[in-house]
PDB file of N, CA and C in Angstrom:
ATOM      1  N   UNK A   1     106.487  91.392 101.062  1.00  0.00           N
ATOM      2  CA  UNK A   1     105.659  90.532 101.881  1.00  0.00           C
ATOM      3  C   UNK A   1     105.734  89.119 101.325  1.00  0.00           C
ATOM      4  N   UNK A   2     106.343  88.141 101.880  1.00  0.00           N
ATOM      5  CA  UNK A   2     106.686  86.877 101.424  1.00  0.00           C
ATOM      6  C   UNK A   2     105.889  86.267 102.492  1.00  0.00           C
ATOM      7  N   UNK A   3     105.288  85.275 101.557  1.00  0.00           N
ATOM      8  CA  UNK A   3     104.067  84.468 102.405  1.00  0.00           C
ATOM      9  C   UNK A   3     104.956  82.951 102.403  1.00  0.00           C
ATOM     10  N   UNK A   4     104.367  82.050 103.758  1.00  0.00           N
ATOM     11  CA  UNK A   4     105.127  80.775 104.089  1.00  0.00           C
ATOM     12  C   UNK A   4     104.312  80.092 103.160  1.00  0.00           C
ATOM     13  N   UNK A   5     104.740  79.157 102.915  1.00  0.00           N
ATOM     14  CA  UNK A   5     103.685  78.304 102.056  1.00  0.00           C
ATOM     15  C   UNK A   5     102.580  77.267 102.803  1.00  0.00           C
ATOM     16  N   UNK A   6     102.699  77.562 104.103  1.00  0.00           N
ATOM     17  CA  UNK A   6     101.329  77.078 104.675  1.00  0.00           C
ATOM     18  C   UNK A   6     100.467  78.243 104.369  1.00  0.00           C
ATOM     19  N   UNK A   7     100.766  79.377 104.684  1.00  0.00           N
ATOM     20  CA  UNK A   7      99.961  80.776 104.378  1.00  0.00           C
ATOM     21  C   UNK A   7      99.267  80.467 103.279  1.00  0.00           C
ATOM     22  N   UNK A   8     100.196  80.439 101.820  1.00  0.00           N
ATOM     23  CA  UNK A   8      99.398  79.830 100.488  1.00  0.00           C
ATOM     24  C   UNK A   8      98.907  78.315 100.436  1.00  0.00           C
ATOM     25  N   UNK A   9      98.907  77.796 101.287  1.00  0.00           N
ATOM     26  CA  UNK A   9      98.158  76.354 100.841  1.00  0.00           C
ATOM     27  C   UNK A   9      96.534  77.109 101.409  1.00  0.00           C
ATOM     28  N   UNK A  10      96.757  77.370 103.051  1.00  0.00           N
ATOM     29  CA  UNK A  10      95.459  77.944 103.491  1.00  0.00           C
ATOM     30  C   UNK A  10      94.777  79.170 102.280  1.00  0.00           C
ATOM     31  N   UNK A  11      95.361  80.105 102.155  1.00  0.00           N
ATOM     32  CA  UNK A  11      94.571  80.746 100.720  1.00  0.00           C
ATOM     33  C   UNK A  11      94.179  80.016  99.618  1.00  0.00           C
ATOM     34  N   UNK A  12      94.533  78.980  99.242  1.00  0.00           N
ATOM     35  CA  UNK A  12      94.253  78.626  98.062  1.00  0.00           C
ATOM     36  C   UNK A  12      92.982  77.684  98.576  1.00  0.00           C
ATOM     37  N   UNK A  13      92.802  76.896 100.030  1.00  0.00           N
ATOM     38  CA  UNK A  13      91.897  76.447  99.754  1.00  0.00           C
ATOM     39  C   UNK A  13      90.563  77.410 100.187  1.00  0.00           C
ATOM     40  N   UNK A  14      91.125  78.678 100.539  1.00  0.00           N
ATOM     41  CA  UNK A  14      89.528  79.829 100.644  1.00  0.00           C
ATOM     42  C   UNK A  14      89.167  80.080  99.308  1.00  0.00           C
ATOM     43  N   UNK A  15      90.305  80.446  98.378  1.00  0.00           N
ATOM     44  CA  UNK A  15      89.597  81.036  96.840  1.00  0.00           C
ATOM     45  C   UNK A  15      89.453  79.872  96.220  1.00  0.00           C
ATOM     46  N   UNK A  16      89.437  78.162  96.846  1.00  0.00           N
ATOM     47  CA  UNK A  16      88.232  77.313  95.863  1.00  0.00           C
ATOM     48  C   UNK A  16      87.020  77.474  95.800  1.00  0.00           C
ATOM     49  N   UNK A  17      86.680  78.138  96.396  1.00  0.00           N
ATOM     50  CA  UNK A  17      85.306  78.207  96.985  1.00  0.00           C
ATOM     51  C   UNK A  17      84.488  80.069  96.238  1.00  0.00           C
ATOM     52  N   UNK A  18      85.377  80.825  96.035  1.00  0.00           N
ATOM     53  CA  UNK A  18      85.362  81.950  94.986  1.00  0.00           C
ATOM     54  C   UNK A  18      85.062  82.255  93.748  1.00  0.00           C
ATOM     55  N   UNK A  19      84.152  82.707  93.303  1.00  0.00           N
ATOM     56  CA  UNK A  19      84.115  83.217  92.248  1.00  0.00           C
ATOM     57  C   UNK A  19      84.625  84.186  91.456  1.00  0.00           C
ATOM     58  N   UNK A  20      85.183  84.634  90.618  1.00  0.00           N
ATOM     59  CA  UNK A  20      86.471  85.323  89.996  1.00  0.00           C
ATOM     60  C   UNK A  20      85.392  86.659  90.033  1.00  0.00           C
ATOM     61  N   UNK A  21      86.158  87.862  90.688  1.00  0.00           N
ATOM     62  CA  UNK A  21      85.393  89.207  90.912  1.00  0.00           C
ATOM     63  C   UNK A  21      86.064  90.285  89.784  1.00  0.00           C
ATOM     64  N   UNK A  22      87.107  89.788  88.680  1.00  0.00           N
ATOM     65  CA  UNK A  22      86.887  90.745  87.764  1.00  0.00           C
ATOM     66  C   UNK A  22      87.501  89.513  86.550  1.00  0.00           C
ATOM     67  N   UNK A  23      87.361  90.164  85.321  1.00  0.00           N
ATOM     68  CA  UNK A  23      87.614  89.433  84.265  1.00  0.00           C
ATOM     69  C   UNK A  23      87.632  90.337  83.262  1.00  0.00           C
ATOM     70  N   UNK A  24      89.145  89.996  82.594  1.00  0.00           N
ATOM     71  CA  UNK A  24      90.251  90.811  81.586  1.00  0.00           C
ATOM     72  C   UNK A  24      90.250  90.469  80.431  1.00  0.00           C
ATOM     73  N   UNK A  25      89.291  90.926  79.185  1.00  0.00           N
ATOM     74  CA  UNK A  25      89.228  90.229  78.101  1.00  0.00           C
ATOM     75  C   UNK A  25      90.170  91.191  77.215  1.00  0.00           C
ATOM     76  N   UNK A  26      89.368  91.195  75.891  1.00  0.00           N
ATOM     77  CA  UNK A  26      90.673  91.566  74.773  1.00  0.00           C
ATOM     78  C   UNK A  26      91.281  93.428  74.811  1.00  0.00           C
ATOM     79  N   UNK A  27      90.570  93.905  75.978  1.00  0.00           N
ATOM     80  CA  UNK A  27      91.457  94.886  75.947  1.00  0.00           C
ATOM     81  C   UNK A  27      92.243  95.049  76.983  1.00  0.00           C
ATOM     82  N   UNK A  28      92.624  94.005  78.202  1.00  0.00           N
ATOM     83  CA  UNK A  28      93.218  94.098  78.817  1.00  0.00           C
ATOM     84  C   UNK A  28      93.237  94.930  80.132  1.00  0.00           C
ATOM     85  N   UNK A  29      94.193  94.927  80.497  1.00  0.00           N
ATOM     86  CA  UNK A  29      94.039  95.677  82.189  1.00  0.00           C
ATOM     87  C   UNK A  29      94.232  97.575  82.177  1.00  0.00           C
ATOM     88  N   UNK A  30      92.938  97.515  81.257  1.00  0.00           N
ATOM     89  CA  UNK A  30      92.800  98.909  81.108  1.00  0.00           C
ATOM     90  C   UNK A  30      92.515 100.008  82.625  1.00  0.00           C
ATOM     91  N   UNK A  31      92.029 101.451  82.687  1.00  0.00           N
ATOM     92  CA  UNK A  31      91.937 102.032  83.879  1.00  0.00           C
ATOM     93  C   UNK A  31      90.775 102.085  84.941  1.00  0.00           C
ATOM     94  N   UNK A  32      89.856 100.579  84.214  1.00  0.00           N
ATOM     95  CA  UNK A  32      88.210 100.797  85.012  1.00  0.00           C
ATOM     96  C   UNK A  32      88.409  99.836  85.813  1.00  0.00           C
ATOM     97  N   UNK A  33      89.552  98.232  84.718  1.00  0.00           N
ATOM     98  CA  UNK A  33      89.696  97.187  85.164  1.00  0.00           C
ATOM     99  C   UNK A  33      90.476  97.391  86.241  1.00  0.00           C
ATOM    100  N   UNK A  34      91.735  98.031  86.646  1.00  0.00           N
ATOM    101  CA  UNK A  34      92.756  98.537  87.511  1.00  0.00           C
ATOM    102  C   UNK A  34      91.952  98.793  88.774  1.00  0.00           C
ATOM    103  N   UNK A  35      90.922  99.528  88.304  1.00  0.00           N
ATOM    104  CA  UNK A  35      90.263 100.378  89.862  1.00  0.00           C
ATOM    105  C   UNK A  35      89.390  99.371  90.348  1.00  0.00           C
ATOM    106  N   UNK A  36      88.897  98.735  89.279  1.00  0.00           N
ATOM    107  CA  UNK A  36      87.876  97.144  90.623  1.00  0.00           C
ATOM    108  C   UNK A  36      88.714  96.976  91.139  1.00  0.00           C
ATOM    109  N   UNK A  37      89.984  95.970  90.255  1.00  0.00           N
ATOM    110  CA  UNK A  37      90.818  94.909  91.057  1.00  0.00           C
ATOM    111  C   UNK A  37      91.125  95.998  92.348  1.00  0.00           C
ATOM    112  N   UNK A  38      91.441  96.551  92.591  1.00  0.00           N
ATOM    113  CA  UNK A  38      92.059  97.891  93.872  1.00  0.00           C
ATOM    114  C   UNK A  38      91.007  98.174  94.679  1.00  0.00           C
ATOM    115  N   UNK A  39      89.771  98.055  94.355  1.00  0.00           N
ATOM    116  CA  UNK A  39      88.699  98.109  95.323  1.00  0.00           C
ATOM    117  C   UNK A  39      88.046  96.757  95.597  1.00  0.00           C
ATOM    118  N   UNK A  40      88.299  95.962  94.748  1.00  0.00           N
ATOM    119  CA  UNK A  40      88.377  94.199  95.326  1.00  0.00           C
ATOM    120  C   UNK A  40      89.407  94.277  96.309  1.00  0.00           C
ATOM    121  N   UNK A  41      90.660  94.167  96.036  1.00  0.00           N
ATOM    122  CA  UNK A  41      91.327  93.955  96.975  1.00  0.00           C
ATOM    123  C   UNK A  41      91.310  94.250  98.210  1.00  0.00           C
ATOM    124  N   UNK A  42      90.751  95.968  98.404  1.00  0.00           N
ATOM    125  CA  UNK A  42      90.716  96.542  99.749  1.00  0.00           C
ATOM    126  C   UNK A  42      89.319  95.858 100.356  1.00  0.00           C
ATOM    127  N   UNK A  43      88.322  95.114  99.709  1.00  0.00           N
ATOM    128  CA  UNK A  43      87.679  95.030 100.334  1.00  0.00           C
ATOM    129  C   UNK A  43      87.608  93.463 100.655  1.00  0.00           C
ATOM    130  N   UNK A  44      87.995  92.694  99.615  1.00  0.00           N
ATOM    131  CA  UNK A  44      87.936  91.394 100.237  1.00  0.00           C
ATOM    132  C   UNK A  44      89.564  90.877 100.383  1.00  0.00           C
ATOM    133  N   UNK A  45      90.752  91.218 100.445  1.00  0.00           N
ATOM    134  CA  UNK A  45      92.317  90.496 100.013  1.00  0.00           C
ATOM    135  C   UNK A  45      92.474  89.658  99.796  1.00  0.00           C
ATOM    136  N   UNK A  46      91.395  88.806  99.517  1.00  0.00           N
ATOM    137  CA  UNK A  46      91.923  87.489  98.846  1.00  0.00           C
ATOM    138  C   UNK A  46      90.865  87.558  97.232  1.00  0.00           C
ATOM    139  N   UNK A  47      91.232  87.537  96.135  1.00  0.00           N
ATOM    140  CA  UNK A  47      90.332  87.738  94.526  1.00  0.00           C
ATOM    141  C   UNK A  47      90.868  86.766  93.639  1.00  0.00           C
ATOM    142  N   UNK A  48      89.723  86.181  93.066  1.00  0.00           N
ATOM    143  CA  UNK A  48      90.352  85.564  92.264  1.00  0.00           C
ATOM    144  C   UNK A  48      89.737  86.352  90.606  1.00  0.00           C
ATOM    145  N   UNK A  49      90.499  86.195  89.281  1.00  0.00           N
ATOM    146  CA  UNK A  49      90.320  87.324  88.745  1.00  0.00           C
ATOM    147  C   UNK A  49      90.917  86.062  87.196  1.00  0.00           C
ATOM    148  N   UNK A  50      89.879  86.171  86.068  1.00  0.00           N
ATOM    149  CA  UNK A  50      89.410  85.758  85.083  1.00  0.00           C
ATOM    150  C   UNK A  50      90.138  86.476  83.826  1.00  0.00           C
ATOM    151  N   UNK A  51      91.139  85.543  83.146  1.00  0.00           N
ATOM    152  CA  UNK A  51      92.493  85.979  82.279  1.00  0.00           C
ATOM    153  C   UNK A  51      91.776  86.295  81.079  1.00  0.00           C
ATOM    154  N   UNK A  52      91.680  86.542  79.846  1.00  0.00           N
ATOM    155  CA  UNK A  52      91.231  86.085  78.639  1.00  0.00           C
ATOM    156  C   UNK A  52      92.328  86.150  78.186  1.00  0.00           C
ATOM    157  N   UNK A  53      93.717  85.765  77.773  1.00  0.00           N
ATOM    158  CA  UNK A  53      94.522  86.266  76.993  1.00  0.00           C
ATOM    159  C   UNK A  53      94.737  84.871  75.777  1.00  0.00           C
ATOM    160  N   UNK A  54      95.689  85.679  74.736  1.00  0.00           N
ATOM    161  CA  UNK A  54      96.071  84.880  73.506  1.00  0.00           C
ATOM    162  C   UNK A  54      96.856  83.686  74.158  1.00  0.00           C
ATOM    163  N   UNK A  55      97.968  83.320  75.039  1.00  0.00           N
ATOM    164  CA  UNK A  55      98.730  82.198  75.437  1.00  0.00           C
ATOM    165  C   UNK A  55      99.129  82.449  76.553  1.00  0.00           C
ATOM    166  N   UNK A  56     100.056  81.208  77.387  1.00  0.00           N
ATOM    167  CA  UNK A  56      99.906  81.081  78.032  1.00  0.00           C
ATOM    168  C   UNK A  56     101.327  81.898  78.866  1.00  0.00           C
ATOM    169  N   UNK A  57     101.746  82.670  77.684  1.00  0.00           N
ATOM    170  CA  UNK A  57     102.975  83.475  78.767  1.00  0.00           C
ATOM    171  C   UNK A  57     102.101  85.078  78.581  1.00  0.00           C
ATOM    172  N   UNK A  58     101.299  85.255  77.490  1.00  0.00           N
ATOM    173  CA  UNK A  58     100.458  86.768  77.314  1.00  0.00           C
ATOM    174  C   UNK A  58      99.578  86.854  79.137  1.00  0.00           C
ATOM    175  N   UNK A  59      98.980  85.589  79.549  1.00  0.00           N
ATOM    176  CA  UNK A  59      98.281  85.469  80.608  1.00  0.00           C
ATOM    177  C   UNK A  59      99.402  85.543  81.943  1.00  0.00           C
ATOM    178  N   UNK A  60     100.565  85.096  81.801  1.00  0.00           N
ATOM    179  CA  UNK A  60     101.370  85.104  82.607  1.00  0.00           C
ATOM    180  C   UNK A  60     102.028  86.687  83.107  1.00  0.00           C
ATOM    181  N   UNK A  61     102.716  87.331  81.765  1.00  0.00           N
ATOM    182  CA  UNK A  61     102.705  88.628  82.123  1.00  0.00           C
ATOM    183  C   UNK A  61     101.879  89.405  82.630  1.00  0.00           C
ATOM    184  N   UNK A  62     100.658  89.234  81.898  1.00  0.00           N
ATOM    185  CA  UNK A  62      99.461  90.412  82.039  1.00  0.00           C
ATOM    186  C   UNK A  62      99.268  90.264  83.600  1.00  0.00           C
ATOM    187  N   UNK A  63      99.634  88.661  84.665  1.00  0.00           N
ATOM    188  CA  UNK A  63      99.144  88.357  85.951  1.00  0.00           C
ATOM    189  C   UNK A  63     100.391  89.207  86.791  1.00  0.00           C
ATOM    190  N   UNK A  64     101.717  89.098  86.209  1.00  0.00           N
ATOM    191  CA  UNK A  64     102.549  89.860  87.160  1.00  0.00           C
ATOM    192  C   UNK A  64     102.512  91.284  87.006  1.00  0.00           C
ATOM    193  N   UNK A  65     101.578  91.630  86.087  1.00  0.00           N
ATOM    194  CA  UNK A  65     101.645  93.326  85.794  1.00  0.00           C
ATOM    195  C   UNK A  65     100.431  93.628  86.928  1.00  0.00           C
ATOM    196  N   UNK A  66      99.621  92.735  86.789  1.00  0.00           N
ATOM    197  CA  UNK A  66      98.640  93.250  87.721  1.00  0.00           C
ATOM    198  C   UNK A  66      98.861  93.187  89.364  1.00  0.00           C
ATOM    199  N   UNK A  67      99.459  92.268  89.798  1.00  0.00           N
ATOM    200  CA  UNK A  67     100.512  91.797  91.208  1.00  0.00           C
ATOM    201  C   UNK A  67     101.252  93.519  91.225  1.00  0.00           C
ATOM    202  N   UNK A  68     102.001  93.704  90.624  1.00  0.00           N
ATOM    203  CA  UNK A  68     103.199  94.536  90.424  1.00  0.00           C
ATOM    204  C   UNK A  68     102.462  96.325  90.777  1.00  0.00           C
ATOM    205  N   UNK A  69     101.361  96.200  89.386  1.00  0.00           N
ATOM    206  CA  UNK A  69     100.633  97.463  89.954  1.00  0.00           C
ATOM    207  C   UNK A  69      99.701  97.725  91.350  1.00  0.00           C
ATOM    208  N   UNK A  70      98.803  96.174  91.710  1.00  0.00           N
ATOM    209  CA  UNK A  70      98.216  96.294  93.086  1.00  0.00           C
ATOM    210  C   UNK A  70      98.769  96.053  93.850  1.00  0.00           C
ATOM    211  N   UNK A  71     100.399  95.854  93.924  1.00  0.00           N
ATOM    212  CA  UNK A  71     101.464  95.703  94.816  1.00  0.00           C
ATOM    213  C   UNK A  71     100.561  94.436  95.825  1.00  0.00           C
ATOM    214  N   UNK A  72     100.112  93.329  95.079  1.00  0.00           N
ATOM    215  CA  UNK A  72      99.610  92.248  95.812  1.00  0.00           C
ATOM    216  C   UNK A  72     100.476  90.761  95.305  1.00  0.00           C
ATOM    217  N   UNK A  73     100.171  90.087  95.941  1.00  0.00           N
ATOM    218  CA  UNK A  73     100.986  88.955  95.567  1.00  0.00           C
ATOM    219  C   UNK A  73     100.186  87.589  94.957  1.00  0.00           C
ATOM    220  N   UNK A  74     100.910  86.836  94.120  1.00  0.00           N
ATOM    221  CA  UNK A  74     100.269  85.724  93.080  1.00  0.00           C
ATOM    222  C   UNK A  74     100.127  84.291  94.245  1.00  0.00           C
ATOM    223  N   UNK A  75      98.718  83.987  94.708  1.00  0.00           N
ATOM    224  CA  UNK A  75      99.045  82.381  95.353  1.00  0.00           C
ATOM    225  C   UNK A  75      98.679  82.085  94.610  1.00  0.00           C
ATOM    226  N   UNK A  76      98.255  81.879  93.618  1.00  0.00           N
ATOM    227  CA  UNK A  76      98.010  80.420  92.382  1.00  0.00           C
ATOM    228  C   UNK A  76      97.141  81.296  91.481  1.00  0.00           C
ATOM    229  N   UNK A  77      97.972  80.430  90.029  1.00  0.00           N
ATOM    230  CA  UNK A  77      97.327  80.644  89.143  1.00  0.00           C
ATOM    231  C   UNK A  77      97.252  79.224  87.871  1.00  0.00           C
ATOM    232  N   UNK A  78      96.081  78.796  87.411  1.00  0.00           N
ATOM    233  CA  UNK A  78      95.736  77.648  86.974  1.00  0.00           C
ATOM    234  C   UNK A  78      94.544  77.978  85.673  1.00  0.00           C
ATOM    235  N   UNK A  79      95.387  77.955  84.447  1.00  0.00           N
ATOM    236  CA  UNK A  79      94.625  78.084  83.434  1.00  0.00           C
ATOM    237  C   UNK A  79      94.261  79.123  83.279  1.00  0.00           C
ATOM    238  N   UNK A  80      93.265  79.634  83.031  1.00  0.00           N
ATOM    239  CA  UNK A  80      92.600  81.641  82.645  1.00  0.00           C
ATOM    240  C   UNK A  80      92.013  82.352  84.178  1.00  0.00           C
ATOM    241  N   UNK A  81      92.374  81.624  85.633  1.00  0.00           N
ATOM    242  CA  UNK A  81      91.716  82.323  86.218  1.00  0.00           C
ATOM    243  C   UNK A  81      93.849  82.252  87.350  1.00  0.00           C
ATOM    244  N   UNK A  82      93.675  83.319  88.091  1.00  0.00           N
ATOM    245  CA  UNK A  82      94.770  83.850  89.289  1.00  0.00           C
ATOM    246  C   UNK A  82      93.864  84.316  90.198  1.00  0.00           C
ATOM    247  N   UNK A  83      94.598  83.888  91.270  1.00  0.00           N
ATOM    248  CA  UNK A  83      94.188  84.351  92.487  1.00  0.00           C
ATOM    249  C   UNK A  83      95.542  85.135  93.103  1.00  0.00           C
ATOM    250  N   UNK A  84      95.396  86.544  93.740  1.00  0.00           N
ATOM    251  CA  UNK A  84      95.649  87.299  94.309  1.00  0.00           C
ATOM    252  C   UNK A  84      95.500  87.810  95.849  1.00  0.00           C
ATOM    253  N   UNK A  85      96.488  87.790  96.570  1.00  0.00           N
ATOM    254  CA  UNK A  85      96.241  88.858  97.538  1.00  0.00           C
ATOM    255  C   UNK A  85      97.200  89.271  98.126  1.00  0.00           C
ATOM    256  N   UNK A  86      95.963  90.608  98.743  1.00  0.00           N
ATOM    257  CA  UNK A  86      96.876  91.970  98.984  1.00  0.00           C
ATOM    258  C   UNK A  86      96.007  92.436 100.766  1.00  0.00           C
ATOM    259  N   UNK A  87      97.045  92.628 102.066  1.00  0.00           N
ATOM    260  CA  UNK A  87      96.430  91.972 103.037  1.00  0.00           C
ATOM    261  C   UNK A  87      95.864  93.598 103.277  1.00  0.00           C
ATOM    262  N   UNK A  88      94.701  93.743 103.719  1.00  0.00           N
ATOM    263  CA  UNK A  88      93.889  95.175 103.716  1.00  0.00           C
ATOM    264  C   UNK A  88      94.165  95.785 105.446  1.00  0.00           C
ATOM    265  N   UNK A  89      94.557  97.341 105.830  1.00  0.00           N
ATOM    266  CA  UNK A  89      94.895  97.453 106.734  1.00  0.00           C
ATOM    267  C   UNK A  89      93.996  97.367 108.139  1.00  0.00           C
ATOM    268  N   UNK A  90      92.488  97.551 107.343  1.00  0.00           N
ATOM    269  CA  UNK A  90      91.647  97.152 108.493  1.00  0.00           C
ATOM    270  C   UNK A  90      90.593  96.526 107.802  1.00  0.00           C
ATOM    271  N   UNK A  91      90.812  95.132 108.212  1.00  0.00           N
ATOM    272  CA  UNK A  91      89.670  94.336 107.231  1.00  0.00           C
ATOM    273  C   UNK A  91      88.407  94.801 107.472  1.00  0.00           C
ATOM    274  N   UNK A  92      87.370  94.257 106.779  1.00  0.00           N
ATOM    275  CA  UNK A  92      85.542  94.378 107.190  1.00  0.00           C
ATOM    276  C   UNK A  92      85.462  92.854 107.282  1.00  0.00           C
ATOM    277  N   UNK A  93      84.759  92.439 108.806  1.00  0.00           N
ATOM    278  CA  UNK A  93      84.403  90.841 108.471  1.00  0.00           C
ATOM    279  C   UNK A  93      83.362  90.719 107.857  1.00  0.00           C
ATOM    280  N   UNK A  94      82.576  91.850 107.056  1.00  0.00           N
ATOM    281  CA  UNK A  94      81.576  91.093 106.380  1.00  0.00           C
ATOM    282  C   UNK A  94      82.037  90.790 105.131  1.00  0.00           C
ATOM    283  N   UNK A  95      83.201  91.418 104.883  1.00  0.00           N
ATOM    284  CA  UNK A  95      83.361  91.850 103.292  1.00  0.00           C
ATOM    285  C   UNK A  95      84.853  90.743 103.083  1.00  0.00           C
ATOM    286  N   UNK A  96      85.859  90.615 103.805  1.00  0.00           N
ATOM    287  CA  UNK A  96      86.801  89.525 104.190  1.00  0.00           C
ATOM    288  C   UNK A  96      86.908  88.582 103.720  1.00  0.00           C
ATOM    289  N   UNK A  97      87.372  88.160 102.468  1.00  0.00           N
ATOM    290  CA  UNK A  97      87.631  86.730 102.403  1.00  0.00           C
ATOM    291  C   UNK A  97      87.821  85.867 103.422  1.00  0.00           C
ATOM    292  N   UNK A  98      89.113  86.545 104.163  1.00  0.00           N
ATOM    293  CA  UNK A  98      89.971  85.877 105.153  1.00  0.00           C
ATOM    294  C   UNK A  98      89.080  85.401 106.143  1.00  0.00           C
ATOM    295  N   UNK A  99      88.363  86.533 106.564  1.00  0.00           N
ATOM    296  CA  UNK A  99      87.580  86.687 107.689  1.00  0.00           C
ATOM    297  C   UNK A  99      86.232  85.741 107.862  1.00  0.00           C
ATOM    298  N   UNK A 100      85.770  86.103 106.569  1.00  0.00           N
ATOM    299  CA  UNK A 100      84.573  84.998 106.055  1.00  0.00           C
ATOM    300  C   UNK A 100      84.550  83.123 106.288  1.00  0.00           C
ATOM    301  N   UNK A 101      85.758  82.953 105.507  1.00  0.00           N
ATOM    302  CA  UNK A 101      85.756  81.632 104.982  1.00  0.00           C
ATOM    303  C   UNK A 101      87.169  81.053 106.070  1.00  0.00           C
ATOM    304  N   UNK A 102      86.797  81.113 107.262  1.00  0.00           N
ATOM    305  CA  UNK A 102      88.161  80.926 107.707  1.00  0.00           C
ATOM    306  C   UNK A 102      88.302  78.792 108.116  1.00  0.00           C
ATOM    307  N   UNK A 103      88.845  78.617 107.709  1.00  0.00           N
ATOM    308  CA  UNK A 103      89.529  77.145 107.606  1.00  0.00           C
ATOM    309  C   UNK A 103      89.932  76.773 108.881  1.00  0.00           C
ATOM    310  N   UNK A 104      89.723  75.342 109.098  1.00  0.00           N
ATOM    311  CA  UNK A 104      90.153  74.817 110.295  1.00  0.00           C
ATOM    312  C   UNK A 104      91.768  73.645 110.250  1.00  0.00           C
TER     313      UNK A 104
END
C-alpha cells in the first residue's frame, strides 16, 4: 500500500493535532505493547506512538519493526514520537482518526 504524498501531507496534518496512544520505553516492543498498537490501529488508523530509545538509528529500527509487524506504514517520524497508519476495513466514525479530524 503506497500512499501519494498528498495522502501523507493530509495525515500528517490530522496526527498534529494527536496525542501519542502508546509509548515504548526501555523494554521495548514487547507482547502487551504489540497488542495496543494492533488495537489502536484497528480502531483509530491513523497513531501516533512515543519512542524511548538509546539513538537515533535504535528509534529508527525499533519504528520499522513495528510498521513491518502491524503491516502499517511510517508517514512521519520526528524525534521520539512516529506516526503510523494502517487503513481499518470498516472504520467507526466515532473512533476514526480519518473520519474525525477530516481536513479541508
Amino acid at each position: 500500500m503506497k500512499l501519494a504524498p498528498q495522502e501523507k501531507k493530509h495525515f500528517r496534518t490530522i496526527a498534529h493535532s494527536l496525542s501519542p496512544v502508546v509509548t515504548i520505553a526501555q523494554k521495548g516492543l514487547t507482547e502487551s505493547v504489540s497488542e495496543e498498537i494492533e488495537r489502536a490501529l484497528r480502531q483509530h488508523e491513523l497513531i501516533k506512538i512515543k519512542i524511548f530509545a538509546a539513538d537515533r538509528d535504535s528509534r529508527k529500527a525499533l519504528t520499522m519493526e513495528i510498521c513491518k509487524a502491524a503491516n502499517a506504514q511510517l508517514i512521519q517520524s520526528i524525534g521520539n514520537v512516529a506516526v503510523i497508519f494502517r487503513a481499518a476495513e470498516k472504520p467507526d466514525p466515532k473512533l476514526s482518526n480519518l473520519l474525525r479530524f477530516k481536513t479541508t
